[in-house]
PDB file of N, CA and C in Angstrom:
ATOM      1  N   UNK A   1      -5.395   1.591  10.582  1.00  0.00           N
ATOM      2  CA  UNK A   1      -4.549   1.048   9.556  1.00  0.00           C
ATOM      3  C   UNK A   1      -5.434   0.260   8.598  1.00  0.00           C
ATOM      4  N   UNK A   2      -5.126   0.360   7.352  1.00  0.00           N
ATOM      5  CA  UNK A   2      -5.626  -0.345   6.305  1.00  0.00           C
ATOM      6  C   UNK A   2      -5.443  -1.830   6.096  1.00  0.00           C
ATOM      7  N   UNK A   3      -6.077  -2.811   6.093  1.00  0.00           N
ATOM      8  CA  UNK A   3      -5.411  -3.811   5.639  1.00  0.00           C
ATOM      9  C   UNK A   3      -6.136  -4.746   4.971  1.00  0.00           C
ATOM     10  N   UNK A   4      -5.764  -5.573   3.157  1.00  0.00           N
ATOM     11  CA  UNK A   4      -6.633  -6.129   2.553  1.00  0.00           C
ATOM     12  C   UNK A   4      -6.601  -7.482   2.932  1.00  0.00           C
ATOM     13  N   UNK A   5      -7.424  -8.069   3.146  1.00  0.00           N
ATOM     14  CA  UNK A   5      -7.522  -9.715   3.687  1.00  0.00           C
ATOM     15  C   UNK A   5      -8.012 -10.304   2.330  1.00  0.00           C
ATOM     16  N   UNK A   6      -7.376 -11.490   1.981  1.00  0.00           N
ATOM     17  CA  UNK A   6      -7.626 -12.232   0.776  1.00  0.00           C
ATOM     18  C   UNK A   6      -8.635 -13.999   1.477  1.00  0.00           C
ATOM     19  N   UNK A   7      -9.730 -14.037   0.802  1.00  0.00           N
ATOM     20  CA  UNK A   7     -10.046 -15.359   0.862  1.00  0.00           C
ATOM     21  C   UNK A   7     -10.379 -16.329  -0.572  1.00  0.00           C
ATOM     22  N   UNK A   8     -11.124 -17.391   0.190  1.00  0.00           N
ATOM     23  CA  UNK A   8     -11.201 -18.334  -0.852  1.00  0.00           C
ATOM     24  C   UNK A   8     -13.074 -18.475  -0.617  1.00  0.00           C
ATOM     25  N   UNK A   9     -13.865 -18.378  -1.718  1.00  0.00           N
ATOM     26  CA  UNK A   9     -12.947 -18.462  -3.061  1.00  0.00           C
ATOM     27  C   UNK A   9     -12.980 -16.865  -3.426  1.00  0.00           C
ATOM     28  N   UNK A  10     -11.914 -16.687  -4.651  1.00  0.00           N
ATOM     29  CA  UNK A  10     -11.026 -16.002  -4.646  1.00  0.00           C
ATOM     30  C   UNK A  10     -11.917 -13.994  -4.186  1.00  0.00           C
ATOM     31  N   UNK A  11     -11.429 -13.483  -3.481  1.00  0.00           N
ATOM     32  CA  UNK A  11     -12.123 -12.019  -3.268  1.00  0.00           C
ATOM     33  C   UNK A  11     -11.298 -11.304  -2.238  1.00  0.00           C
ATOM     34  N   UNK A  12     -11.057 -10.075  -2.027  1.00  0.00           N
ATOM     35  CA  UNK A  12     -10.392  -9.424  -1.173  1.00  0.00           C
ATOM     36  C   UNK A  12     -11.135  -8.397  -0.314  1.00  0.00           C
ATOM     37  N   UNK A  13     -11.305  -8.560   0.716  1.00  0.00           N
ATOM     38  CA  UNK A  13     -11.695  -7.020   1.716  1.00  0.00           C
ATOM     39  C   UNK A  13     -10.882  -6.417   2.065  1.00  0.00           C
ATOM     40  N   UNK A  14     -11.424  -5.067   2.859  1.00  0.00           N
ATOM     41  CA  UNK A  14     -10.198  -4.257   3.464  1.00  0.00           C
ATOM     42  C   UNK A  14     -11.119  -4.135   4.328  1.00  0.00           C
ATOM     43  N   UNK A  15     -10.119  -3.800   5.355  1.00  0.00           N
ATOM     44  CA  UNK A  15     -10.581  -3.882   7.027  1.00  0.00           C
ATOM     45  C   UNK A  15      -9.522  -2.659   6.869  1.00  0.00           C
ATOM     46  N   UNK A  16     -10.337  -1.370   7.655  1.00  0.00           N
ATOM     47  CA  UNK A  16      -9.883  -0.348   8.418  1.00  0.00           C
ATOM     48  C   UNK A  16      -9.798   0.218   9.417  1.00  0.00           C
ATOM     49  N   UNK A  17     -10.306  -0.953  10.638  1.00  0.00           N
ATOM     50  CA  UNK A  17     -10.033  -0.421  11.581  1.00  0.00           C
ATOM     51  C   UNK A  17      -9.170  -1.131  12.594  1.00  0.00           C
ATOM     52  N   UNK A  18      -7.947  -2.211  11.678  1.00  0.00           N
ATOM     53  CA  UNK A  18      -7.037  -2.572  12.166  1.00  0.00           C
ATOM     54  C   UNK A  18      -5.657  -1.874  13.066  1.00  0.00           C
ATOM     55  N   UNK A  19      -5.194  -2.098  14.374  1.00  0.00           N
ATOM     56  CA  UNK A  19      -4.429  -1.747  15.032  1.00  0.00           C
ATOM     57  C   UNK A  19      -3.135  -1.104  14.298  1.00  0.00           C
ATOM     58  N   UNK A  20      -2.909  -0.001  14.777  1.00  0.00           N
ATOM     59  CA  UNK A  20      -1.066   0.350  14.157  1.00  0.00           C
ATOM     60  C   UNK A  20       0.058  -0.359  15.293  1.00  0.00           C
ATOM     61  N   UNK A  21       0.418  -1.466  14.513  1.00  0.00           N
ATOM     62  CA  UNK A  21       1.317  -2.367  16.074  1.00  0.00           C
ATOM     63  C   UNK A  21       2.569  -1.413  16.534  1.00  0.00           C
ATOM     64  N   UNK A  22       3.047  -1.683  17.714  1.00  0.00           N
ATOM     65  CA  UNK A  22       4.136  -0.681  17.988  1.00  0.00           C
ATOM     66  C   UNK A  22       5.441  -2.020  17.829  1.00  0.00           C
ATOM     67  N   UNK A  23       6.516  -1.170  17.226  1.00  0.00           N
ATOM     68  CA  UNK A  23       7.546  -2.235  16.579  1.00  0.00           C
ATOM     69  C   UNK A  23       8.324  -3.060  18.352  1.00  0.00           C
ATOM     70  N   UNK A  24       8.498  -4.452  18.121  1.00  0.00           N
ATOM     71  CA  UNK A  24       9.756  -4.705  18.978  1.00  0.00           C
ATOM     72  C   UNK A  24      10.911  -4.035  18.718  1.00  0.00           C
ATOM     73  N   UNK A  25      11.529  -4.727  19.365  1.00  0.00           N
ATOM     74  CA  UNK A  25      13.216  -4.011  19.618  1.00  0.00           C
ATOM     75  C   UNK A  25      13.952  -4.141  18.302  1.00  0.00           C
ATOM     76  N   UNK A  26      13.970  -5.313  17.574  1.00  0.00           N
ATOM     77  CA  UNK A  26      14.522  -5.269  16.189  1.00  0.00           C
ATOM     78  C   UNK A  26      13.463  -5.093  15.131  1.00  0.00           C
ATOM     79  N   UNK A  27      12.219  -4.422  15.126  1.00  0.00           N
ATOM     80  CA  UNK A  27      11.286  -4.516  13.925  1.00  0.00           C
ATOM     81  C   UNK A  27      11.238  -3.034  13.423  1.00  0.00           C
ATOM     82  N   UNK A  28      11.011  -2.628  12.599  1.00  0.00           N
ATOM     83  CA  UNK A  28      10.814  -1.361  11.607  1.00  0.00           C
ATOM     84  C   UNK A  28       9.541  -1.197  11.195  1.00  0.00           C
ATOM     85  N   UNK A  29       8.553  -0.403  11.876  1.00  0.00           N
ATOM     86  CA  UNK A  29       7.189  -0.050  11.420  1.00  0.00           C
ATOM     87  C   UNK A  29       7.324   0.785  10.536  1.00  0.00           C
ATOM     88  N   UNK A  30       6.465   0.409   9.476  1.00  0.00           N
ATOM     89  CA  UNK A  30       6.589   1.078   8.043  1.00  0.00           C
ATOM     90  C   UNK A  30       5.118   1.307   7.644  1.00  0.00           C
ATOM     91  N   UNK A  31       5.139   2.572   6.876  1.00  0.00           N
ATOM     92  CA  UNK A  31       4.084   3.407   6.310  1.00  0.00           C
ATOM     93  C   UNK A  31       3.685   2.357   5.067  1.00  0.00           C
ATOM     94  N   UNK A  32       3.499   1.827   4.465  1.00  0.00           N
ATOM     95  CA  UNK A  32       3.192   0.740   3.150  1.00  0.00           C
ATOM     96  C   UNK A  32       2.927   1.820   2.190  1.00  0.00           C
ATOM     97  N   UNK A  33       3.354   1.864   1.101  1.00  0.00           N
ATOM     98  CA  UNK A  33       3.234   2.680  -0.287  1.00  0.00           C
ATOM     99  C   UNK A  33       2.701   1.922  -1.084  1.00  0.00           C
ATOM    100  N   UNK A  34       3.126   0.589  -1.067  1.00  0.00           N
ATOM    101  CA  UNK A  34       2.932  -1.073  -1.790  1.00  0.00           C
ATOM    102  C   UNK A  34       3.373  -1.594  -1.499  1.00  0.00           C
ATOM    103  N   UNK A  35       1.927  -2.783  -1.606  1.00  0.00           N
ATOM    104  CA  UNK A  35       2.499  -4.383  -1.164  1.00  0.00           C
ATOM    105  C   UNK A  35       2.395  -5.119  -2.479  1.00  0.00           C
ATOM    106  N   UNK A  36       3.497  -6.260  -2.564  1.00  0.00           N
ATOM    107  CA  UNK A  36       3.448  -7.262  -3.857  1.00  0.00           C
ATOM    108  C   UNK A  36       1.653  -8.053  -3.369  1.00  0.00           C
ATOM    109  N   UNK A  37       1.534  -8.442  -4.693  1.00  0.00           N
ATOM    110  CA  UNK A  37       0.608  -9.499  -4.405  1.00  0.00           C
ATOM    111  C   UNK A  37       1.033 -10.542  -5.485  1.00  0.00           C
ATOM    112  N   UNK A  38       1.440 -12.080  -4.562  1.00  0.00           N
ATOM    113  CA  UNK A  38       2.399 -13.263  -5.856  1.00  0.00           C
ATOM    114  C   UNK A  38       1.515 -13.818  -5.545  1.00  0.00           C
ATOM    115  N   UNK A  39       1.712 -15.123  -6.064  1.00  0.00           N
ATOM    116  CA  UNK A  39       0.171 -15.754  -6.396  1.00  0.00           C
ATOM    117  C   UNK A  39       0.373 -16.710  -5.511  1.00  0.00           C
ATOM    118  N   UNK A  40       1.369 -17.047  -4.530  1.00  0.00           N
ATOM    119  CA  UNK A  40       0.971 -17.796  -3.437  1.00  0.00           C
ATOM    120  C   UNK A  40       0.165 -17.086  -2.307  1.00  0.00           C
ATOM    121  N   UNK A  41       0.612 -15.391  -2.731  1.00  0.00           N
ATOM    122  CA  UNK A  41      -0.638 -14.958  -1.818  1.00  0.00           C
ATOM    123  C   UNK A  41      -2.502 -14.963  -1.886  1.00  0.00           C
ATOM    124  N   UNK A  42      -2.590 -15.040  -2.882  1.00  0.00           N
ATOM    125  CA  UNK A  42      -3.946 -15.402  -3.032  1.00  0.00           C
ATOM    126  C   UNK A  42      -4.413 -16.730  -3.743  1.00  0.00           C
ATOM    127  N   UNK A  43      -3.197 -17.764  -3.333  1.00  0.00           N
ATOM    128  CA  UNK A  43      -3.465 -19.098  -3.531  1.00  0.00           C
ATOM    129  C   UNK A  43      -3.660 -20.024  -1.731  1.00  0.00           C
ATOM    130  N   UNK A  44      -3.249 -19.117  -0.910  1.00  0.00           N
ATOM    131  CA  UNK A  44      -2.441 -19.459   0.409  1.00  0.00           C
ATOM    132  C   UNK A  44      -4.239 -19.739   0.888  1.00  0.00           C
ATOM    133  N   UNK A  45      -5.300 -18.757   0.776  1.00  0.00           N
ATOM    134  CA  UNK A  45      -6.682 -19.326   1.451  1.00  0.00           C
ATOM    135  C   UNK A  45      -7.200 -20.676   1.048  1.00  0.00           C
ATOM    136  N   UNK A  46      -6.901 -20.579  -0.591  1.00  0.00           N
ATOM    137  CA  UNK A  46      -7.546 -22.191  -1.355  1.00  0.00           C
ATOM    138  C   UNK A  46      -6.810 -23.629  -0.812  1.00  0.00           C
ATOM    139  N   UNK A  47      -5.499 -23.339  -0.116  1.00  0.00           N
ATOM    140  CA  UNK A  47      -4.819 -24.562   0.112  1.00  0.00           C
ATOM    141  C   UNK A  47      -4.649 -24.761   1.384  1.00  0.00           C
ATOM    142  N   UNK A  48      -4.643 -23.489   2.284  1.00  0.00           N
ATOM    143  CA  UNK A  48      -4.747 -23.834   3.704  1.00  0.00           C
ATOM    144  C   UNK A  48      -5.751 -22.821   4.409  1.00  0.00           C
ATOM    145  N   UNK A  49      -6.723 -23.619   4.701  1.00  0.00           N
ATOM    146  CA  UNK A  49      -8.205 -22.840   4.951  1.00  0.00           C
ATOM    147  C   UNK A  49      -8.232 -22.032   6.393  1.00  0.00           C
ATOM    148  N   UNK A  50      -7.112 -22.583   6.786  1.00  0.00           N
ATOM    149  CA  UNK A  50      -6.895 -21.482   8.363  1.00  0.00           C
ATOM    150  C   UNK A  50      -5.797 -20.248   7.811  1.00  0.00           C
ATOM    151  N   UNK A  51      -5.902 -19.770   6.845  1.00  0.00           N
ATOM    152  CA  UNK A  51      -5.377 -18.440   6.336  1.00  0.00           C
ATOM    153  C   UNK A  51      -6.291 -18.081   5.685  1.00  0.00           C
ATOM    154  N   UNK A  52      -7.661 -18.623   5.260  1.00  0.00           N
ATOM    155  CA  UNK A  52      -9.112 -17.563   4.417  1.00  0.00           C
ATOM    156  C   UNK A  52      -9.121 -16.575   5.297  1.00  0.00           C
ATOM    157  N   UNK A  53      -9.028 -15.228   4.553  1.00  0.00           N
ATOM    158  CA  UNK A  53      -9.384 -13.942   5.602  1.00  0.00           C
ATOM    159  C   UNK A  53      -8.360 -13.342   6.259  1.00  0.00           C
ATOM    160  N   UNK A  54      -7.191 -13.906   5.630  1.00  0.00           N
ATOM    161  CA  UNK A  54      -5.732 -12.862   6.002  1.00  0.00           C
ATOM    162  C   UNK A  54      -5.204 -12.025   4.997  1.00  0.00           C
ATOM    163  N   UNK A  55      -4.344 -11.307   6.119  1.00  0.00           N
ATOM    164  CA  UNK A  55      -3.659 -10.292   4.930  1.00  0.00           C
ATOM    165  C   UNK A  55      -2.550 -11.151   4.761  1.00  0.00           C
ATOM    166  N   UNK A  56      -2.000 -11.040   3.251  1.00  0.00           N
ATOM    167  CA  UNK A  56      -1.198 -11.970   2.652  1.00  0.00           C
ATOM    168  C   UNK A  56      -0.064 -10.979   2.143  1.00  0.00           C
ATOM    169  N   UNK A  57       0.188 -10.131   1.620  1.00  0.00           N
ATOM    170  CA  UNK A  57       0.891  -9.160   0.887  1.00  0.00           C
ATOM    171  C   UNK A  57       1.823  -9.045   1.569  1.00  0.00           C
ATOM    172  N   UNK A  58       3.159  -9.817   1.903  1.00  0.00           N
ATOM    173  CA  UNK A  58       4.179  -9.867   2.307  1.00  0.00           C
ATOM    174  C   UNK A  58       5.575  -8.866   1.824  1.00  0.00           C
ATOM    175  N   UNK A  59       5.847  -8.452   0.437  1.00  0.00           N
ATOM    176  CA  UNK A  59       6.546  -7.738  -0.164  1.00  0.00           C
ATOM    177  C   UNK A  59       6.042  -6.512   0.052  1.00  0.00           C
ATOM    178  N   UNK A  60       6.402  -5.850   0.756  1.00  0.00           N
ATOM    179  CA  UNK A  60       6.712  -4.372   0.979  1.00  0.00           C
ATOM    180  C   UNK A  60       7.334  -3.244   0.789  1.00  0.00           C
ATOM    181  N   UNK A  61       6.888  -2.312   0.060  1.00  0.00           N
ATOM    182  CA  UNK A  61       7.857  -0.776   0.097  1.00  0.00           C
ATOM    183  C   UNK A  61       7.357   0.178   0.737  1.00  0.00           C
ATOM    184  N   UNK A  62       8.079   1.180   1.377  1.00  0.00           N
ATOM    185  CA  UNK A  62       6.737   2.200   2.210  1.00  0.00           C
ATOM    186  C   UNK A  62       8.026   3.112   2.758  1.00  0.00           C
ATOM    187  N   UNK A  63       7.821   4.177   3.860  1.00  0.00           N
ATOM    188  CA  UNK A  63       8.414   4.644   4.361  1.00  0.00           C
ATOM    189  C   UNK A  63       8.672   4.551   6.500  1.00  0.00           C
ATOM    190  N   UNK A  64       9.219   4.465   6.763  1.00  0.00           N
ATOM    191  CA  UNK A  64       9.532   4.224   8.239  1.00  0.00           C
ATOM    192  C   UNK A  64       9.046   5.298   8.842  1.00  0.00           C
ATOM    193  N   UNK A  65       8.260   4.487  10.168  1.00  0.00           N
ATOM    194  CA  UNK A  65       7.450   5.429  11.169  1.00  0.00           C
ATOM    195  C   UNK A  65       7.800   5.269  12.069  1.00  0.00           C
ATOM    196  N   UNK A  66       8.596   4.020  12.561  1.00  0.00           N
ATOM    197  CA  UNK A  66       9.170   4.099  14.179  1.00  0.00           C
ATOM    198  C   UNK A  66       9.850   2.804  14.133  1.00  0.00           C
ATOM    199  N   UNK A  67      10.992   3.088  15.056  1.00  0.00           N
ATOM    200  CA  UNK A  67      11.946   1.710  14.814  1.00  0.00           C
ATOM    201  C   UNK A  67      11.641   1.358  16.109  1.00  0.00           C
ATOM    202  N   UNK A  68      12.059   0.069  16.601  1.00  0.00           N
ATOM    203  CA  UNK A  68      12.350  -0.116  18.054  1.00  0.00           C
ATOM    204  C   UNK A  68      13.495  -0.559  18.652  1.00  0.00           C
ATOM    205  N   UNK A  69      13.807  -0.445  20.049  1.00  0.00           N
ATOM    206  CA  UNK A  69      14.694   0.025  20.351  1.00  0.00           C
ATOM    207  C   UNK A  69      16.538  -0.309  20.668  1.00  0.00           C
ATOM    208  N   UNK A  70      16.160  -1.347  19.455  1.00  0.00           N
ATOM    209  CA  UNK A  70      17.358  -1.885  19.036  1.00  0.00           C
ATOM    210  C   UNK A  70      17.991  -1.865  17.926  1.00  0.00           C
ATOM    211  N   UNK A  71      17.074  -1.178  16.465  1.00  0.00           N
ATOM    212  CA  UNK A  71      17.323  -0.640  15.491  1.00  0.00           C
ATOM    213  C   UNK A  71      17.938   0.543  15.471  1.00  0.00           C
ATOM    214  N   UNK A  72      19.228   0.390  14.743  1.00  0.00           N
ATOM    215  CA  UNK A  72      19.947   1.565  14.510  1.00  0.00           C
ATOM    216  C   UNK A  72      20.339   2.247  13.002  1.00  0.00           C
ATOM    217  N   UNK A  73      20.171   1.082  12.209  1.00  0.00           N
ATOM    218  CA  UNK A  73      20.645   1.635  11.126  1.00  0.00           C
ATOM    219  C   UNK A  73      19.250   2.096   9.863  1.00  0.00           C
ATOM    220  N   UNK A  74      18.112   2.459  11.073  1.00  0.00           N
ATOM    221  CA  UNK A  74      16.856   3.428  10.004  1.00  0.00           C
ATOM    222  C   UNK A  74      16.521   4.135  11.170  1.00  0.00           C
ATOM    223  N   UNK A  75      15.689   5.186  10.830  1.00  0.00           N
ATOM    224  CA  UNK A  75      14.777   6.224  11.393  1.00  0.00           C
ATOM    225  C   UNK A  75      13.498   6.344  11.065  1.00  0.00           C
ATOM    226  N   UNK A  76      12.739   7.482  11.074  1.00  0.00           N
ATOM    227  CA  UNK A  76      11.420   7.217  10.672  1.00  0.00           C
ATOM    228  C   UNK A  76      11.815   8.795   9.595  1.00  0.00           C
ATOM    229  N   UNK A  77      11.175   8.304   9.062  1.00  0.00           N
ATOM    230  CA  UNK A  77      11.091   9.036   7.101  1.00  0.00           C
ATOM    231  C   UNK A  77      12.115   8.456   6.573  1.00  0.00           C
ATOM    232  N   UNK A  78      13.016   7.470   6.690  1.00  0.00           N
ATOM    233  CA  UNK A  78      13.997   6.270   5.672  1.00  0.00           C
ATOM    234  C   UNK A  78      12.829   6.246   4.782  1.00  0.00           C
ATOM    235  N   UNK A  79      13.271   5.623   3.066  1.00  0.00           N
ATOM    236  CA  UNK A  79      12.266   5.142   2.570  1.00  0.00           C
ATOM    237  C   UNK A  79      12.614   3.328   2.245  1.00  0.00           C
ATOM    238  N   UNK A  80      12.025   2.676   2.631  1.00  0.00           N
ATOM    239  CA  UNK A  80      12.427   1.223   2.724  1.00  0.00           C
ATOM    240  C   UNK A  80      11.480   0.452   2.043  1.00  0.00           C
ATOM    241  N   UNK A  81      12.636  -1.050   1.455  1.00  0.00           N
ATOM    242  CA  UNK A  81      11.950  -1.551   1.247  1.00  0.00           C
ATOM    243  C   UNK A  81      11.950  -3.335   1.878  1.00  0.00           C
ATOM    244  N   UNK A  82      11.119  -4.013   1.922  1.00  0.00           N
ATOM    245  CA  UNK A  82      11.510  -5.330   2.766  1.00  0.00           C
ATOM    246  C   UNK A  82      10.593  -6.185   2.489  1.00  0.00           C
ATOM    247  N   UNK A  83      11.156  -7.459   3.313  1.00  0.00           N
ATOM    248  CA  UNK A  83      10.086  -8.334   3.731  1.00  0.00           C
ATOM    249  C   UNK A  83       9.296  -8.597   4.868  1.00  0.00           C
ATOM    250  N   UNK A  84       8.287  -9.043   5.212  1.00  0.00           N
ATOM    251  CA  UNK A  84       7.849  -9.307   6.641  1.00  0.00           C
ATOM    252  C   UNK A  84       7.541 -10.276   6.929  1.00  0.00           C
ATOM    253  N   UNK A  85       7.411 -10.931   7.926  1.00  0.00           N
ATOM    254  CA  UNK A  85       7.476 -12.030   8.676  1.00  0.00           C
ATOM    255  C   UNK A  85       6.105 -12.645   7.855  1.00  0.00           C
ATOM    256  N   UNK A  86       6.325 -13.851   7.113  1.00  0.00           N
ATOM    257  CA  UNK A  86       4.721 -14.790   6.425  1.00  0.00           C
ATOM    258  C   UNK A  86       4.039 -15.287   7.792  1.00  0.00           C
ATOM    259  N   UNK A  87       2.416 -14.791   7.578  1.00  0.00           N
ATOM    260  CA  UNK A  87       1.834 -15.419   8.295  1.00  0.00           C
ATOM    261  C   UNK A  87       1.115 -15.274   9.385  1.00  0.00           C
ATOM    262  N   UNK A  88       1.680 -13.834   9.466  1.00  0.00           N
ATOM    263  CA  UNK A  88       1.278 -12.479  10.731  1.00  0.00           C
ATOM    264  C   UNK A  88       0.499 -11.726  10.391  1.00  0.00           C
ATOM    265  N   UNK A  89      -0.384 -11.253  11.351  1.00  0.00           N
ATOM    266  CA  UNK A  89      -1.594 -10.420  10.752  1.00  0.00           C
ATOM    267  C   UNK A  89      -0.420  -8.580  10.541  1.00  0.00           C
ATOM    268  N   UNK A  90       0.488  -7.999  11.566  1.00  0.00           N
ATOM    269  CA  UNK A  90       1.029  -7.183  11.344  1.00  0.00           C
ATOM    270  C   UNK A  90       1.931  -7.018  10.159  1.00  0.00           C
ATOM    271  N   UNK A  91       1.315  -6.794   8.950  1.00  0.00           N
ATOM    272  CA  UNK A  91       1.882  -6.500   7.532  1.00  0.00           C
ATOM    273  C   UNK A  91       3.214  -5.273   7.942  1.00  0.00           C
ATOM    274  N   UNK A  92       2.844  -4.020   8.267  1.00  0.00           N
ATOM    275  CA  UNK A  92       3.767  -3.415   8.353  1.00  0.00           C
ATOM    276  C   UNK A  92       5.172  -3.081   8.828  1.00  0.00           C
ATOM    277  N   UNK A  93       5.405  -4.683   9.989  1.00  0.00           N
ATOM    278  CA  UNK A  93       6.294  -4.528  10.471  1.00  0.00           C
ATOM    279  C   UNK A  93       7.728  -5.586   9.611  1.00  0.00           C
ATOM    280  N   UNK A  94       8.772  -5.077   9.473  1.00  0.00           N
ATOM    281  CA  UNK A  94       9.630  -5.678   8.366  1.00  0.00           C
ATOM    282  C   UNK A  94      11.083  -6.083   9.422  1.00  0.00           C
ATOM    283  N   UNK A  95      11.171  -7.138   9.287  1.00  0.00           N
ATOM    284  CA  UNK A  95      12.188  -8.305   9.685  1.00  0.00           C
ATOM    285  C   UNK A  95      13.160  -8.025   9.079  1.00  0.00           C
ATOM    286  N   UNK A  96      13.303  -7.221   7.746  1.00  0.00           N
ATOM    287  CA  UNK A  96      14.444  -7.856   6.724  1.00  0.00           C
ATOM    288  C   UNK A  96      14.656  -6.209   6.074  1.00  0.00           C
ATOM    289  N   UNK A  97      14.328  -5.200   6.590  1.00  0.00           N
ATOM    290  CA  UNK A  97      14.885  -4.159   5.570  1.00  0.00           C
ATOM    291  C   UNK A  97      15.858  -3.504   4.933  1.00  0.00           C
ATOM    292  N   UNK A  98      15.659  -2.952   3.932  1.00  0.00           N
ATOM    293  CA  UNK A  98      16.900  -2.569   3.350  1.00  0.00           C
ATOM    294  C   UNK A  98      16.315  -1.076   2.670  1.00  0.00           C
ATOM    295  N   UNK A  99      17.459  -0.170   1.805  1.00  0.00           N
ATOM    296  CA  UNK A  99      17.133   1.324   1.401  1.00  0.00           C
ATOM    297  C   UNK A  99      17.420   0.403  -0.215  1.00  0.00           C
ATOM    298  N   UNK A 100      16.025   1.302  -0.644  1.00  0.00           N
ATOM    299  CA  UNK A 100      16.115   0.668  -2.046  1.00  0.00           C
ATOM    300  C   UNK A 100      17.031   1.896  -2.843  1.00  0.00           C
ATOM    301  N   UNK A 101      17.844   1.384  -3.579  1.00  0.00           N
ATOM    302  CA  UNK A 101      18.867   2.655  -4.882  1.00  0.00           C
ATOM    303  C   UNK A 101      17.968   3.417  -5.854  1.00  0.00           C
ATOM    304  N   UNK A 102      17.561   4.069  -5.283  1.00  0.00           N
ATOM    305  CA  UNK A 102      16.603   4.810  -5.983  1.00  0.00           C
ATOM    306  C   UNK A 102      17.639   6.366  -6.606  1.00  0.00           C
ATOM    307  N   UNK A 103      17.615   6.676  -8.076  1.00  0.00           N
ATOM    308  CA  UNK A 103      18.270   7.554  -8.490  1.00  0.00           C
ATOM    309  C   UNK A 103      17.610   9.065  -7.813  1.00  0.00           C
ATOM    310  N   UNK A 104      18.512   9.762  -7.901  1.00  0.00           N
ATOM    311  CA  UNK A 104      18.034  11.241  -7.308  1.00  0.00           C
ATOM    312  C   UNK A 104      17.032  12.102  -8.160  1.00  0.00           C
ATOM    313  N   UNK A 105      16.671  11.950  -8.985  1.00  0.00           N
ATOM    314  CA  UNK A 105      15.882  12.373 -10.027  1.00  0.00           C
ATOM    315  C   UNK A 105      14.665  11.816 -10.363  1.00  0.00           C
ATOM    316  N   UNK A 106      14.667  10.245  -9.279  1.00  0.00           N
ATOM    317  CA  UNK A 106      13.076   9.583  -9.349  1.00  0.00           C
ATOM    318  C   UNK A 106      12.541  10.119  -8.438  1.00  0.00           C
ATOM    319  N   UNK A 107      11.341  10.013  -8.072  1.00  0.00           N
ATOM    320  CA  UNK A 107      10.135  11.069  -7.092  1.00  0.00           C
ATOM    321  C   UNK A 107       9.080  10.048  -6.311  1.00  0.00           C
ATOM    322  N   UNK A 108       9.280  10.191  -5.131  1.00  0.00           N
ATOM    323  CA  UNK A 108       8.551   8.724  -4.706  1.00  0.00           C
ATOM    324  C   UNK A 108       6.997   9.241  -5.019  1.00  0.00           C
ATOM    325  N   UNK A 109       6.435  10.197  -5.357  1.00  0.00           N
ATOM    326  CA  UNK A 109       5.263  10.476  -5.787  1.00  0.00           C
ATOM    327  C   UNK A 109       4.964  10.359  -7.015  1.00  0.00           C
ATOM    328  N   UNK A 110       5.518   9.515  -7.962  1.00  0.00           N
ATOM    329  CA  UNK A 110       5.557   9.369  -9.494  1.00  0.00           C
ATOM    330  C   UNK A 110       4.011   8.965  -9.498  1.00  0.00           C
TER     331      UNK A 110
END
């Protein structure tokens, strides 16, 4: 799994040979298409120095790869979009999802 870690002062890596976590019972592992980047995310290393070197990109859109086993209302190929838990190194897993209204005529490959 891909994942960009933001520090201070300001620069980003990517680390690729991070774990694919397997979801708990209520979490939704998701494929990431895009993550937001707001500016508390790459303000979060300069102000609290025990987050230099995390992944920060909390806003998520992507598609579902495996629910666990208390999720019922997605599957895996849903296309979702959410939030995830601040503060966790597992970016992909989403606490809060929802199906974004996407018209039938947009193309998630735009």
């Amino acid at each position: 799994m891909l994942e960009a870690q933001v520090h201070h002062p300001l620069r980003v890596t990517l680390r690729d040979d991070a774990a694919i976590p397997t979801p708990k019972a209520n979490e939704v592992l998701t494929k990431v298409h895009v993550s937001g980047s707001n500016p508390k995310d790459w303000k979060r290393p300069m102000v609290n120095p025990e987050f230099n070197g995390t992944n920060q990109g909390d806003d998520i859109a992507g598609v579902v790869e495996a629910v666990g086993s208390a999720v019922t209302q997605f599957r895996p190929g849903d296309r979702v979009a959410g939030f995830h838990q601040m503060q966790t190194p597992e970016a992909p897993m989403l606490n809060t999802p929802y199906r974004p209204n996407t018209p039938p005529s947009t193309s998630p490959r735009a």
